[in-house]
Protein backbone atom coordinates (compact mmCIF):
# COMPACT_ATOMS: atom_id res chain seq x y z
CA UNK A 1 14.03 6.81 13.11
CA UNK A 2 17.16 7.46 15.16
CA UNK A 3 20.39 4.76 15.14
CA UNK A 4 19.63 3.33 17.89
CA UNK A 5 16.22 2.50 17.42
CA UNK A 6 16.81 1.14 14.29
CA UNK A 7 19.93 -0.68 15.65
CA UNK A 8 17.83 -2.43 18.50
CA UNK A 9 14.59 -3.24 16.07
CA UNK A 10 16.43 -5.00 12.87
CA UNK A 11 18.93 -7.01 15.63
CA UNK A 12 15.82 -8.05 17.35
CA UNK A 13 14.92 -9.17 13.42
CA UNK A 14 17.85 -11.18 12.71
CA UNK A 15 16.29 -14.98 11.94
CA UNK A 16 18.15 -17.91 13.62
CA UNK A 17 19.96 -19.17 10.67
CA UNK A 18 23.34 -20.84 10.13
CA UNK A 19 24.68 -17.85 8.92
CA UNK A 20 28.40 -16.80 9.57
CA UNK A 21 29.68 -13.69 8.51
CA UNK A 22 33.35 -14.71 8.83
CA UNK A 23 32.44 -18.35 6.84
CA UNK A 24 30.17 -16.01 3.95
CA UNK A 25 33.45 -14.31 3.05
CA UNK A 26 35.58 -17.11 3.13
CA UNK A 27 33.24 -19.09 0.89
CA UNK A 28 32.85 -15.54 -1.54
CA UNK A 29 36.66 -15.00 -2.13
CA UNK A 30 37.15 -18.65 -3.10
CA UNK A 31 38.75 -18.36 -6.58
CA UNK A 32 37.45 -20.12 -9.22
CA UNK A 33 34.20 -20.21 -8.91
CA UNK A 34 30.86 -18.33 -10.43
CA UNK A 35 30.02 -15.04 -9.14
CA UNK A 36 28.16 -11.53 -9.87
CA UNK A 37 28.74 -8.69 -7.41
CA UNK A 38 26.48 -6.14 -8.24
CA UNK A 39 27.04 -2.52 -6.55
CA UNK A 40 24.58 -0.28 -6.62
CA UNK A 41 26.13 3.63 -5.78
CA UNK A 42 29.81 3.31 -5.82
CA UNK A 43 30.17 6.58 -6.32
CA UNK A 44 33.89 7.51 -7.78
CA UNK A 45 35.33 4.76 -5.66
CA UNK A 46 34.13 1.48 -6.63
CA UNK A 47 35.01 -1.25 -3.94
CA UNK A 48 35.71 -4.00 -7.18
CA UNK A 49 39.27 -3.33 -7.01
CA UNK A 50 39.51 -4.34 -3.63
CA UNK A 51 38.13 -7.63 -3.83
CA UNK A 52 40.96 -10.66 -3.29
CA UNK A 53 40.27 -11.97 -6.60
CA UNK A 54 40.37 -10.47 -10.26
CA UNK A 55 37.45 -10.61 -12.49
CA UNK A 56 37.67 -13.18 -14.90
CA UNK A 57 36.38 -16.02 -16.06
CA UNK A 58 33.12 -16.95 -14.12
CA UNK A 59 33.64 -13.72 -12.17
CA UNK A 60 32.06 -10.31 -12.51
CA UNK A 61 31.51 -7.31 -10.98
CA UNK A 62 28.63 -4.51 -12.75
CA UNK A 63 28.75 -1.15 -11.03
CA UNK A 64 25.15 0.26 -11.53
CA UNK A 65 25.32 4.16 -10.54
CA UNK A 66 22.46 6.81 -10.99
CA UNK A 67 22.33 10.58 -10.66
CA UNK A 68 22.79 9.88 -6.89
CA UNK A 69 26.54 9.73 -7.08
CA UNK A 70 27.72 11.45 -10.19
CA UNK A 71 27.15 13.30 -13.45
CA UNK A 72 26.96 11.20 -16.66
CA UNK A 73 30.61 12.51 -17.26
CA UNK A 74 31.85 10.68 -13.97
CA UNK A 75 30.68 7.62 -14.79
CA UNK A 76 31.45 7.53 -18.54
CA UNK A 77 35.08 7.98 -17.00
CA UNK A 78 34.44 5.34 -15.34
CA UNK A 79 33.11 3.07 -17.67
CA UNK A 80 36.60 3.88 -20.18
CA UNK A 81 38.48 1.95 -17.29
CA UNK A 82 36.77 -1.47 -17.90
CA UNK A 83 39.54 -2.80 -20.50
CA UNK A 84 41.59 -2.40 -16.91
CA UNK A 85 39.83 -6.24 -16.44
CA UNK A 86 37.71 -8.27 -19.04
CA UNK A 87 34.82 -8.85 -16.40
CA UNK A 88 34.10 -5.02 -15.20
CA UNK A 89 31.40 -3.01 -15.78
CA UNK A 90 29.49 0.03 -15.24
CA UNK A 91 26.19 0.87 -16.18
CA UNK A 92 24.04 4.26 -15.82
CA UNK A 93 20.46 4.47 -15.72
CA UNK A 94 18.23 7.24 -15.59
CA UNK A 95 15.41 7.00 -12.17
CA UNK A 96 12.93 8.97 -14.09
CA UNK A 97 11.73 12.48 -12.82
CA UNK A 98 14.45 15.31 -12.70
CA UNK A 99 17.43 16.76 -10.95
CA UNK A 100 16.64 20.73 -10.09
CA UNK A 101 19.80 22.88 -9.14
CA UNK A 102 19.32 25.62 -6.54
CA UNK A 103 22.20 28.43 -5.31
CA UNK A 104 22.29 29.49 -1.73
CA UNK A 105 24.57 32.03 -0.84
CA UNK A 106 27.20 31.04 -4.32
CA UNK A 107 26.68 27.15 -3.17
CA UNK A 108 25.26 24.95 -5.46
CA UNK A 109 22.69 22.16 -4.59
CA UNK A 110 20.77 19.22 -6.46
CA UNK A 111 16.93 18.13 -5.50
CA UNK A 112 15.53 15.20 -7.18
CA UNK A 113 11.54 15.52 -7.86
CA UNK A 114 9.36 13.85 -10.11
CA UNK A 115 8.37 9.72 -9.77
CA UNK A 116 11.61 7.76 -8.97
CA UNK A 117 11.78 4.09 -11.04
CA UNK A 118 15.03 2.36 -9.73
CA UNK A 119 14.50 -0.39 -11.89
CA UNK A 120 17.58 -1.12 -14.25
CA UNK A 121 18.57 -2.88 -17.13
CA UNK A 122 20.26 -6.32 -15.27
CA UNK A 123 17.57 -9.05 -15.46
CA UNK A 124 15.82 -10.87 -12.73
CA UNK A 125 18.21 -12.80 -10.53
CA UNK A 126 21.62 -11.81 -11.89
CA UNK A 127 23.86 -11.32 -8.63
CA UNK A 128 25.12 -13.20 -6.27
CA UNK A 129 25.49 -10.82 -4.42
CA UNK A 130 24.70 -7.31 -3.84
CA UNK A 131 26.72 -3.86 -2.18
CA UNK A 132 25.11 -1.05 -1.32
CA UNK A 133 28.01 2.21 1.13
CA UNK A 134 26.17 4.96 2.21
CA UNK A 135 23.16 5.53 0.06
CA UNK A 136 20.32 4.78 2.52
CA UNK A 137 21.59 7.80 4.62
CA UNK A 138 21.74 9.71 1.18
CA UNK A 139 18.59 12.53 1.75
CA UNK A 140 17.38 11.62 -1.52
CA UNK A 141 16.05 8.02 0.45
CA UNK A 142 15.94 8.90 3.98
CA UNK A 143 13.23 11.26 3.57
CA UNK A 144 11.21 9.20 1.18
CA UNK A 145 9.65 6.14 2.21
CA UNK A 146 8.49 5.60 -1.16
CA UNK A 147 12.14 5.76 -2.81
CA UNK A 148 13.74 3.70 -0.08
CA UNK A 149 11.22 0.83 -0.81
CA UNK A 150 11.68 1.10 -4.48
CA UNK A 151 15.21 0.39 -4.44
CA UNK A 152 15.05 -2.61 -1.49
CA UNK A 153 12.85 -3.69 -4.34
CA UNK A 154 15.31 -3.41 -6.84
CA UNK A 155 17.70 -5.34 -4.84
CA UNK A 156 15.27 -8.09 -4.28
CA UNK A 157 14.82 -8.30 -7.73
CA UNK A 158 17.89 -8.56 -9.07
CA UNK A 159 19.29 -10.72 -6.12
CA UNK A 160 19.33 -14.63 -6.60
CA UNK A 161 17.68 -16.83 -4.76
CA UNK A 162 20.91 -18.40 -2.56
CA UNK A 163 22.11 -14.49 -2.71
CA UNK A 164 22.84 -12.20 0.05
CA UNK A 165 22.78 -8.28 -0.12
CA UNK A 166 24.83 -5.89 2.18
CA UNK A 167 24.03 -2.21 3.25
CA UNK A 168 26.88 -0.43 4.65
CA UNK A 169 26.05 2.79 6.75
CA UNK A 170 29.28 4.05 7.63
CA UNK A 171 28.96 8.14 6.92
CA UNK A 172 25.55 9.45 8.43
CA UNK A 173 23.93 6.05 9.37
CA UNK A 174 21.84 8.04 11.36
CA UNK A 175 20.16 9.35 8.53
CA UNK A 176 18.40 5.72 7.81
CA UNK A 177 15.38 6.27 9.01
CA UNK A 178 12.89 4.40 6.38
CA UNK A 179 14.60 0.80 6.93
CA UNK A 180 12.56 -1.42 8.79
CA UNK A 181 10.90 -5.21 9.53
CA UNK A 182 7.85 -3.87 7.95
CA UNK A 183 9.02 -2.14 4.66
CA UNK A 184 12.04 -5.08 4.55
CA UNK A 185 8.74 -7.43 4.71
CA UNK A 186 7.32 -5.91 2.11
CA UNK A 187 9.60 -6.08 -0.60
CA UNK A 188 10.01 -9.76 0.41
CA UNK A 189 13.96 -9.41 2.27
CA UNK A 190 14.70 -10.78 5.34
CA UNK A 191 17.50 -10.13 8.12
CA UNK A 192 20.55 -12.57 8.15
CA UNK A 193 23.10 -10.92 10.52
CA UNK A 194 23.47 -7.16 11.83
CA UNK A 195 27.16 -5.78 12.32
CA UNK A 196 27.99 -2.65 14.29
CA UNK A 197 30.93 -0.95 14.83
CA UNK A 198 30.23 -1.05 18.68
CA UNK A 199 29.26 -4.86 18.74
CA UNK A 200 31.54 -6.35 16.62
CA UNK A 201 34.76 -8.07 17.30
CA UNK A 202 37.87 -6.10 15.59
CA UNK A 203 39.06 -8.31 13.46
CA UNK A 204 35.75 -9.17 11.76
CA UNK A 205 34.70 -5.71 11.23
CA UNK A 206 38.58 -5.06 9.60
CA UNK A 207 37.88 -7.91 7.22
CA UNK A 208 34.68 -6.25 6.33
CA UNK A 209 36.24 -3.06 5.97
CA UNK A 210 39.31 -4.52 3.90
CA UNK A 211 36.21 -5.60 1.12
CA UNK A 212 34.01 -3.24 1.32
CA UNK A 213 35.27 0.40 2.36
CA UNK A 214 35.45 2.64 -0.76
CA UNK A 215 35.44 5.73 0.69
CA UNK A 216 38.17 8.15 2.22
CA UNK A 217 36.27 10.73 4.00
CA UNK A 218 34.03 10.46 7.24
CA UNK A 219 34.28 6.58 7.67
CA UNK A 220 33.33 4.92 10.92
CA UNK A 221 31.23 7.00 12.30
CA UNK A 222 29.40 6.20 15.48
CA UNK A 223 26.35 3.84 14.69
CA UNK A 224 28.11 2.54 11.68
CA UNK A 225 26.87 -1.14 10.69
CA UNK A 226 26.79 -3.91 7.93
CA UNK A 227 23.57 -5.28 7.64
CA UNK A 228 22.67 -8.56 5.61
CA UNK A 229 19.73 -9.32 4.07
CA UNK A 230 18.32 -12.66 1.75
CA UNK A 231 14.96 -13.25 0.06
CA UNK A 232 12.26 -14.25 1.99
């Protein structure tokens, strides 16, 4: 499913709801009050140190990361930084099947085969809210119907019931080509706003950015978006 066709179908999706994207940050940064951001790939730049408050207290961010983005090595690295802040954490889980390494011409490549269980340790219902840069394009999903739904799943699951989840697509967002009404549907998430680079108004898309861009390389790329999504 090219950009644009995706682009057009899920902003055709977006409910009529009092949601603001500018009034959901304001009301998120507000220090001093409960919340769980959960991110789910943040590969060896977590976005939790760009946030405008620290975790403490009632605040916490869990960084969940799979084979996707990173060796066990990386994120064991990782997890020796969480004394930086009291409320930090990364986890690792294992999606079941196996990781096979190929060589073409001295370059070295990974291919994931075998079933594919994105289910992870956080109970039911644990974040407030939940980040997800540049995995959707990763090949790994985008050619696997099967693996995209299981992880929408995962986010519904672990998503509260007042939450909100965000997809950023920002490297190769037209790689998404599983995410639509039907499978968003079926794993019981629903569209609350869609944000493109084209559409939207500079200075919301830099205070999007200024939360939520972790990586260094390849950003903004034509068909880039923000899409958020909220249980059924």
């Amino acid at each position: 499913m090219a950009y644009q066709r995706t682009s057009e179908a899920l902003k055709s999706e977006v409910e009529s709801t009092s949601f603001n994207i500018e009034a959901y940050l304001a009301q998120r940064d507000k220090p001093g009050q409960a919340f769980t951001m959960v991110e789910i790939g943040h590969g060896g730049v977590p976005v939790v140190h760009k946030q405008p408050h620290p975790f403490t207290g009632d605040r916490a961010y869990i960084g969940l990361e799979t084979w996707m983005r990173g060796s066990k090595e990386w994120v064991n690295a990782l997890i020796a930084r969480r004394a930086l802040h009291d409320n930090i954490f990364y986890m690792h889980y294992e999606p079941g099947g196996e990781v096979r390494e190929t060589r073409d011409h001295g370059r070295k490549e990974q291919w994931y085969a075998g079933p594919f269980d994105t289910r992870s340790l956080l109970p039911d219902e644990a974040a407030d809210e939940v980040f997800v840069s540049n995995v959707f394009c990763d090949p790994f999903l985008a050619h696997h119907g099967n693996r995209t739904e299981r992880l929408l799943a995962e986010i519904h699951r672990i998503l509260n019931p007042n939450g909100v989840a965000i997809l950023r697509e920002t490297i190769t967002p037209n790689d998404v080509n599983e995410i639509d009404k039907d499978l968003l549907e079926d794993v019981g998430l629903r569209v609350m706003a869609l944000e493109t680079i084209e559409d939207a108004d500079p200075t919301r898309w830099d205070q999007l950015e200024a939360r939520y861009n972790g990586e260094t390389i390849n950003e903004n790329e034509r068909g880039s978006y923000y899409l958020f999504l909220a249980k059924r």
